[in-house]
PDB file of N, CA and C in Angstrom:
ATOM      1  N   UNK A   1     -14.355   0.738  -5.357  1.00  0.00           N
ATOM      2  CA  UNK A   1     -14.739   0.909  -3.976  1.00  0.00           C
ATOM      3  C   UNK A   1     -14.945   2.393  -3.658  1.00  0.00           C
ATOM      4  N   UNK A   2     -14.114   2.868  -4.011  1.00  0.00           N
ATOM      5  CA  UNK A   2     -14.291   4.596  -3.510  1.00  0.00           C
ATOM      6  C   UNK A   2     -15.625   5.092  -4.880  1.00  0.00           C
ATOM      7  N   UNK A   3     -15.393   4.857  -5.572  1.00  0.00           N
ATOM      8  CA  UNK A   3     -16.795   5.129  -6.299  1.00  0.00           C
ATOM      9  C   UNK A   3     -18.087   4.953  -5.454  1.00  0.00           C
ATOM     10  N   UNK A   4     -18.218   3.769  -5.401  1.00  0.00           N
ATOM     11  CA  UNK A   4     -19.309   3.299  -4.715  1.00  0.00           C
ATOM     12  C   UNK A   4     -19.508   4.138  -3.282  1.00  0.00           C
ATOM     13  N   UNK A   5     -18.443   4.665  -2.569  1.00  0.00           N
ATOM     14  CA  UNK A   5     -18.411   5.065  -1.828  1.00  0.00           C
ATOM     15  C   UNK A   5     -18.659   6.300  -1.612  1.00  0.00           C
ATOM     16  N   UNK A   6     -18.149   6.980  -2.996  1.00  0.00           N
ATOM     17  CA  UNK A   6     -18.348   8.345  -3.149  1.00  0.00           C
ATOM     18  C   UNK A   6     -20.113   9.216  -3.451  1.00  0.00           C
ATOM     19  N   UNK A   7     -20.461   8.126  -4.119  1.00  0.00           N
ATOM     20  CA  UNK A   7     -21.815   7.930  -4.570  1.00  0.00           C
ATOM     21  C   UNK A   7     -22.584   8.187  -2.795  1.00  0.00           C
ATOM     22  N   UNK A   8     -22.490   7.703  -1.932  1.00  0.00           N
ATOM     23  CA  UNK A   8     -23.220   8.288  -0.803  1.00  0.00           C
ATOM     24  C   UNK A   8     -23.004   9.034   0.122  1.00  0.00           C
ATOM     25  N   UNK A   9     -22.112   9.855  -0.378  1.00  0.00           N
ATOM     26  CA  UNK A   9     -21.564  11.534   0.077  1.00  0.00           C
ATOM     27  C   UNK A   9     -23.068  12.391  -0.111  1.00  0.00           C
ATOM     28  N   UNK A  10     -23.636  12.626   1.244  1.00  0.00           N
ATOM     29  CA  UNK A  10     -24.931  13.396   1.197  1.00  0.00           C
ATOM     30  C   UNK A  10     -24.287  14.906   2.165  1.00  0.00           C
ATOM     31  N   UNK A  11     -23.932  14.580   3.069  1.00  0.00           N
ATOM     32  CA  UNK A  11     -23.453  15.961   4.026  1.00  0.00           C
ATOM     33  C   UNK A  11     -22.055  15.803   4.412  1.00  0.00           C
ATOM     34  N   UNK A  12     -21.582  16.882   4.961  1.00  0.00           N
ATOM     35  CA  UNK A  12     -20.443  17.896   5.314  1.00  0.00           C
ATOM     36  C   UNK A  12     -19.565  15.986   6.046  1.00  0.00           C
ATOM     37  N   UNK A  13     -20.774  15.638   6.798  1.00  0.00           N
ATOM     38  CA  UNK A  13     -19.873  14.654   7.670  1.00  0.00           C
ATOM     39  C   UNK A  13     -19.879  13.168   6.868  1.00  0.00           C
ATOM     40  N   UNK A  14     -20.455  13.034   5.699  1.00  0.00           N
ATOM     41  CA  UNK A  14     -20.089  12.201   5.096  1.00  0.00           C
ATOM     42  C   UNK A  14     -18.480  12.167   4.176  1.00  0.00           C
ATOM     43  N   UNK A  15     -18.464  13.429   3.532  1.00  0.00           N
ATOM     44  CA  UNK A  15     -17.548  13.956   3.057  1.00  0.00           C
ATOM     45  C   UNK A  15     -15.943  13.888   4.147  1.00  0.00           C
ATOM     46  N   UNK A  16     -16.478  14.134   5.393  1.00  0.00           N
ATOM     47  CA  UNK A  16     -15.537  13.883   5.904  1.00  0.00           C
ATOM     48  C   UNK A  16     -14.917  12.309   6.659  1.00  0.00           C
ATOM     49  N   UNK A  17     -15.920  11.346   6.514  1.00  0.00           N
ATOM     50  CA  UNK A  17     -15.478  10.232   6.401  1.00  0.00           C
ATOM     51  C   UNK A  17     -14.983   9.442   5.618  1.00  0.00           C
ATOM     52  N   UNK A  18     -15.237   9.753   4.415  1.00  0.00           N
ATOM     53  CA  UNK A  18     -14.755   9.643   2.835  1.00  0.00           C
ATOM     54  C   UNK A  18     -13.624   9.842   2.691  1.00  0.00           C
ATOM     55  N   UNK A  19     -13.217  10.917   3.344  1.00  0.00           N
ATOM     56  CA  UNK A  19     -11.678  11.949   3.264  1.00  0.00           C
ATOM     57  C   UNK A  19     -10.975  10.972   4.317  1.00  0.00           C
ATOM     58  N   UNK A  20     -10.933  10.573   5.751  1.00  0.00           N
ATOM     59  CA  UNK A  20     -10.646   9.832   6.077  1.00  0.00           C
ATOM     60  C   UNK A  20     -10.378   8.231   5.880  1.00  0.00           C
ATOM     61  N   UNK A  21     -11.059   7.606   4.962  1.00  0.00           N
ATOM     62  CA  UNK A  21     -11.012   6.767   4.393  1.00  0.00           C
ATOM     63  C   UNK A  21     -10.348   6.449   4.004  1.00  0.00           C
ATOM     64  N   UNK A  22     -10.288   7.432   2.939  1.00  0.00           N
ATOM     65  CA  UNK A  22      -8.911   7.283   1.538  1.00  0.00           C
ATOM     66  C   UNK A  22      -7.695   7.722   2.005  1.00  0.00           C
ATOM     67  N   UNK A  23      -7.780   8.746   3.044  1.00  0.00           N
ATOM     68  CA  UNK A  23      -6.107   8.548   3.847  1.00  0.00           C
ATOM     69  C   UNK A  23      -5.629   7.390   4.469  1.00  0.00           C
ATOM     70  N   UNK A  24      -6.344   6.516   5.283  1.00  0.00           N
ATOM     71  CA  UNK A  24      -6.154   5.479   6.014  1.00  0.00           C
ATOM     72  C   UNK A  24      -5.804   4.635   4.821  1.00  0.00           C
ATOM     73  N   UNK A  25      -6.222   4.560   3.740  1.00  0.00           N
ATOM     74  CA  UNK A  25      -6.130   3.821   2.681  1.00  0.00           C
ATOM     75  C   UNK A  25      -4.739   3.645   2.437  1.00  0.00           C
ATOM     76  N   UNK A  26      -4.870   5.338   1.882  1.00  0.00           N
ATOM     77  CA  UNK A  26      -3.248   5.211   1.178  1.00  0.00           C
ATOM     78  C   UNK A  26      -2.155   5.212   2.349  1.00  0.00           C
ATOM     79  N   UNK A  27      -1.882   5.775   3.491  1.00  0.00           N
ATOM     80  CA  UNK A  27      -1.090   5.230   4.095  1.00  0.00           C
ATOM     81  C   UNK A  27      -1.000   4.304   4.785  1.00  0.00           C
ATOM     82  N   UNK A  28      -2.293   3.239   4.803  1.00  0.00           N
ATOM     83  CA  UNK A  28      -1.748   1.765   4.808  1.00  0.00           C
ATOM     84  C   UNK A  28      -0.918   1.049   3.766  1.00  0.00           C
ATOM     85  N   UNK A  29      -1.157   1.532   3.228  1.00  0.00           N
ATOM     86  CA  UNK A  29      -0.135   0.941   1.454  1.00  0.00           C
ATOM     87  C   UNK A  29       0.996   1.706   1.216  1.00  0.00           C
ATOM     88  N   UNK A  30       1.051   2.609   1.693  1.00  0.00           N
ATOM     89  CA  UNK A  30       2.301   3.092   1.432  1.00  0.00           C
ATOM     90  C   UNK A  30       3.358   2.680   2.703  1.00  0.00           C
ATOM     91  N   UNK A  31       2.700   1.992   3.878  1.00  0.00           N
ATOM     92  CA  UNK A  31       3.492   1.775   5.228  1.00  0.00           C
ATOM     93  C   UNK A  31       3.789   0.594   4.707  1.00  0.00           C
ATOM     94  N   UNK A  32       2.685  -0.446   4.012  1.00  0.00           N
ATOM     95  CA  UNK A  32       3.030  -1.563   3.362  1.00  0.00           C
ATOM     96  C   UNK A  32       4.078  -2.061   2.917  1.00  0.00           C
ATOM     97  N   UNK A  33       4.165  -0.862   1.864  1.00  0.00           N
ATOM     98  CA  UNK A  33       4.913  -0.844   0.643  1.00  0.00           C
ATOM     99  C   UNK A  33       6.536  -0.724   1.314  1.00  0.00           C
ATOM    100  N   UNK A  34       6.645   0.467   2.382  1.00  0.00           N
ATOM    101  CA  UNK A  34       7.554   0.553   2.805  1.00  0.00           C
ATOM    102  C   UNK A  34       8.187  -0.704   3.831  1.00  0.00           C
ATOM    103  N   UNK A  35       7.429  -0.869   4.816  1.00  0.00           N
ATOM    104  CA  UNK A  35       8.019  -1.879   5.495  1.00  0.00           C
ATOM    105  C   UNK A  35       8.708  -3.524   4.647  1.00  0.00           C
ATOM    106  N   UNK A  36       7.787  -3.858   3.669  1.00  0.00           N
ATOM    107  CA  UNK A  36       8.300  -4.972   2.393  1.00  0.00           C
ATOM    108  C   UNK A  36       9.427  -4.421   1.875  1.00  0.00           C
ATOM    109  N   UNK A  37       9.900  -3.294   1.743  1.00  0.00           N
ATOM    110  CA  UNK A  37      11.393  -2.762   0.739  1.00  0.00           C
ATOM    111  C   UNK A  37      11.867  -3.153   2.104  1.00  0.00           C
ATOM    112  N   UNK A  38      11.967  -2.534   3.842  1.00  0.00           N
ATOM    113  CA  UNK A  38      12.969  -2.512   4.374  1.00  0.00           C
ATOM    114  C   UNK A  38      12.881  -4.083   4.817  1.00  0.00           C
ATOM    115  N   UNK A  39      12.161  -4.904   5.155  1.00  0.00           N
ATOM    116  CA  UNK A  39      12.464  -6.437   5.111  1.00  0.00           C
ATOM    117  C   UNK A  39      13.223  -7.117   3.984  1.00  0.00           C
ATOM    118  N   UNK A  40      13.109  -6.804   3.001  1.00  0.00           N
ATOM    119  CA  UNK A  40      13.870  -7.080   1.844  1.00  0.00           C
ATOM    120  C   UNK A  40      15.427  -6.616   1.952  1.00  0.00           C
ATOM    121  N   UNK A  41      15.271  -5.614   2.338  1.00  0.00           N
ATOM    122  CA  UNK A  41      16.550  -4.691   2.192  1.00  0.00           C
ATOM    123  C   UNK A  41      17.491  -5.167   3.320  1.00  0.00           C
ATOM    124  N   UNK A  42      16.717  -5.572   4.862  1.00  0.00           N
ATOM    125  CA  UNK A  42      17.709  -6.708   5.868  1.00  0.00           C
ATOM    126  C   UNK A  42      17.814  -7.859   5.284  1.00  0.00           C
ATOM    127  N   UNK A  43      16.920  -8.631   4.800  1.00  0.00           N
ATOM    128  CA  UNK A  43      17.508  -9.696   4.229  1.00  0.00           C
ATOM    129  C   UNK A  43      18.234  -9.948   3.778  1.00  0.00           C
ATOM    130  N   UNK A  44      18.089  -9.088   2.252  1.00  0.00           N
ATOM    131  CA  UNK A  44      19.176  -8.860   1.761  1.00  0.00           C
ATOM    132  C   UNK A  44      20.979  -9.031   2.265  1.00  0.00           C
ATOM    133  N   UNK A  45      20.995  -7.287   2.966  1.00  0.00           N
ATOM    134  CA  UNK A  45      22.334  -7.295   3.440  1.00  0.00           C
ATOM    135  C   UNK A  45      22.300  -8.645   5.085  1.00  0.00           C
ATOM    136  N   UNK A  46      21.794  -9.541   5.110  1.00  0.00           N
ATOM    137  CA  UNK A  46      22.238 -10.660   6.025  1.00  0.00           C
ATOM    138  C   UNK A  46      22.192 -12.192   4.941  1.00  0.00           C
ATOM    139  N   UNK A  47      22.349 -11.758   3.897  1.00  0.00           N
ATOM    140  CA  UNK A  47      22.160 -12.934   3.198  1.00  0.00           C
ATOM    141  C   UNK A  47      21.609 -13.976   2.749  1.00  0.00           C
ATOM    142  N   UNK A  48      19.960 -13.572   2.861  1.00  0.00           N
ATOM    143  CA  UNK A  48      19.416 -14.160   3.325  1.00  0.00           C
ATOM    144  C   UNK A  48      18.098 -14.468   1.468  1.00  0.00           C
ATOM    145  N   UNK A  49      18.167 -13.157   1.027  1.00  0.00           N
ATOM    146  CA  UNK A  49      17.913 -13.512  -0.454  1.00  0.00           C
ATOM    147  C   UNK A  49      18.625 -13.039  -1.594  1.00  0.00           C
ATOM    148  N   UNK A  50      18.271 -13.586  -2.726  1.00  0.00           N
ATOM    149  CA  UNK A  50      19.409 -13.301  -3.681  1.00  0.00           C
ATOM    150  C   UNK A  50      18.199 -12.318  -4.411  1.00  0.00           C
ATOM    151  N   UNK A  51      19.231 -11.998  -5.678  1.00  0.00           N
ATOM    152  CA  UNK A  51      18.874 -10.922  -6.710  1.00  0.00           C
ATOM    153  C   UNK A  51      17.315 -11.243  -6.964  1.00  0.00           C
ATOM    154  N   UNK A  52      17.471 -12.418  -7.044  1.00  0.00           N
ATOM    155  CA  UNK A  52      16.428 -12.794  -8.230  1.00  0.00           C
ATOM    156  C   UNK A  52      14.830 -12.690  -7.547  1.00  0.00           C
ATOM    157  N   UNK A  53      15.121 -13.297  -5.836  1.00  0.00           N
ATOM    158  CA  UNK A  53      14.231 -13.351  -5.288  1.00  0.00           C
ATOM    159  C   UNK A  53      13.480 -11.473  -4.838  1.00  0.00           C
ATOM    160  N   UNK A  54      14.600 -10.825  -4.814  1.00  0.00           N
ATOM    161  CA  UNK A  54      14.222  -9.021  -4.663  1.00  0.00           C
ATOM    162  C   UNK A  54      13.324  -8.750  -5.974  1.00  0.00           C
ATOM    163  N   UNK A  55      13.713  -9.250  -7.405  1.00  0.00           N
ATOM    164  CA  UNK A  55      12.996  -9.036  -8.694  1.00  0.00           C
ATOM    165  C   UNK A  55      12.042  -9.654  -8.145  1.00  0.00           C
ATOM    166  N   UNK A  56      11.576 -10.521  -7.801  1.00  0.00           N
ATOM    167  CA  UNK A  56      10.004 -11.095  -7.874  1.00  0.00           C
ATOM    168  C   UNK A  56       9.513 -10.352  -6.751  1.00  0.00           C
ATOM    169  N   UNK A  57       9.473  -9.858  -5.827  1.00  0.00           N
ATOM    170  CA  UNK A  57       9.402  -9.230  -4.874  1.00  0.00           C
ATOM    171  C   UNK A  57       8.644  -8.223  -4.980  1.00  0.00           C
ATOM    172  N   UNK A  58       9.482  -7.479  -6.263  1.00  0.00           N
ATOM    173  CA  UNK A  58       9.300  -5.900  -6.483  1.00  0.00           C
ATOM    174  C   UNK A  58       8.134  -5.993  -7.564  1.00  0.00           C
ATOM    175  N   UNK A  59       8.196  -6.743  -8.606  1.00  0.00           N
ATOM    176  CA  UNK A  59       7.015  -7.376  -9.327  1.00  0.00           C
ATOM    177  C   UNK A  59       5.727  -7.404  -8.635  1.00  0.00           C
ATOM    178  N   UNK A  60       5.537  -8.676  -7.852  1.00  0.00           N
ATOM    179  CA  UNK A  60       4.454  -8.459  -7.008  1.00  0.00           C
ATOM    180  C   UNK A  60       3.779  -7.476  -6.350  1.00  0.00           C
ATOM    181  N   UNK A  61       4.935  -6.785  -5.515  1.00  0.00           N
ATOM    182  CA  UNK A  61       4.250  -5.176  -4.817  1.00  0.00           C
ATOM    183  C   UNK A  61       3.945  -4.641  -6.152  1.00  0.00           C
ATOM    184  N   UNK A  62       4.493  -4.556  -7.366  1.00  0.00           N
ATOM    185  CA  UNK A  62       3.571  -3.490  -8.024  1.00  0.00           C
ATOM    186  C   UNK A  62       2.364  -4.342  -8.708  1.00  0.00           C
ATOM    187  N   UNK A  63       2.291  -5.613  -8.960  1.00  0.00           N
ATOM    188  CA  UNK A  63       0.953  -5.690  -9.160  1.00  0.00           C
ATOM    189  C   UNK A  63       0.074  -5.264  -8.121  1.00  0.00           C
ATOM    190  N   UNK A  64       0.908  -5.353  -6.878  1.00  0.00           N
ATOM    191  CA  UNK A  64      -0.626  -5.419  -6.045  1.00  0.00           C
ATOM    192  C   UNK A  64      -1.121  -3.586  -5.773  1.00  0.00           C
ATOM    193  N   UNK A  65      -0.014  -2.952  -5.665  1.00  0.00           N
ATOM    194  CA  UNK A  65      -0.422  -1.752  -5.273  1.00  0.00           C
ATOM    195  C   UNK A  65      -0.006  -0.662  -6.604  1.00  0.00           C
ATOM    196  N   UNK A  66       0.403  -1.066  -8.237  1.00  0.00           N
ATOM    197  CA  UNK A  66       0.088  -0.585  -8.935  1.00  0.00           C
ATOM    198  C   UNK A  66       1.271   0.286  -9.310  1.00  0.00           C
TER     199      UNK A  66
END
């Protein structure tokens, strides 16, 4: 996606939507990423999942965000 994207960087203000882009990007995924640990992490301490279910958890977020 950002390839493709990068590929039609012609002027100053393309470049700067590009740059915006990929911030919105990554700190949607990283707010992601964070808010899923702290839901996990109440659950958790209210008892609500066990070990096993936090391992699959943590699995998944990194397939998805690597």
């Amino acid at each position: 996606m950002a390839q493709a994207a990068a590929k039609n960087i012609k002027a100053k203000e393309d470049l700067n939507e590009f740059r915006q882009m990929l911030t919105r990007i990554t700190v949607e995924a990283a707010l992601n990423a964070e808010l899923d640990e702290h839901y996990v992490k109440v659950q958790l301490s209210e008892g609500r999942l066990n070990k096993e279910l936090l391992a699959v958890k943590r699995q998944l977020n990194f397939m998805k965000y690597g």
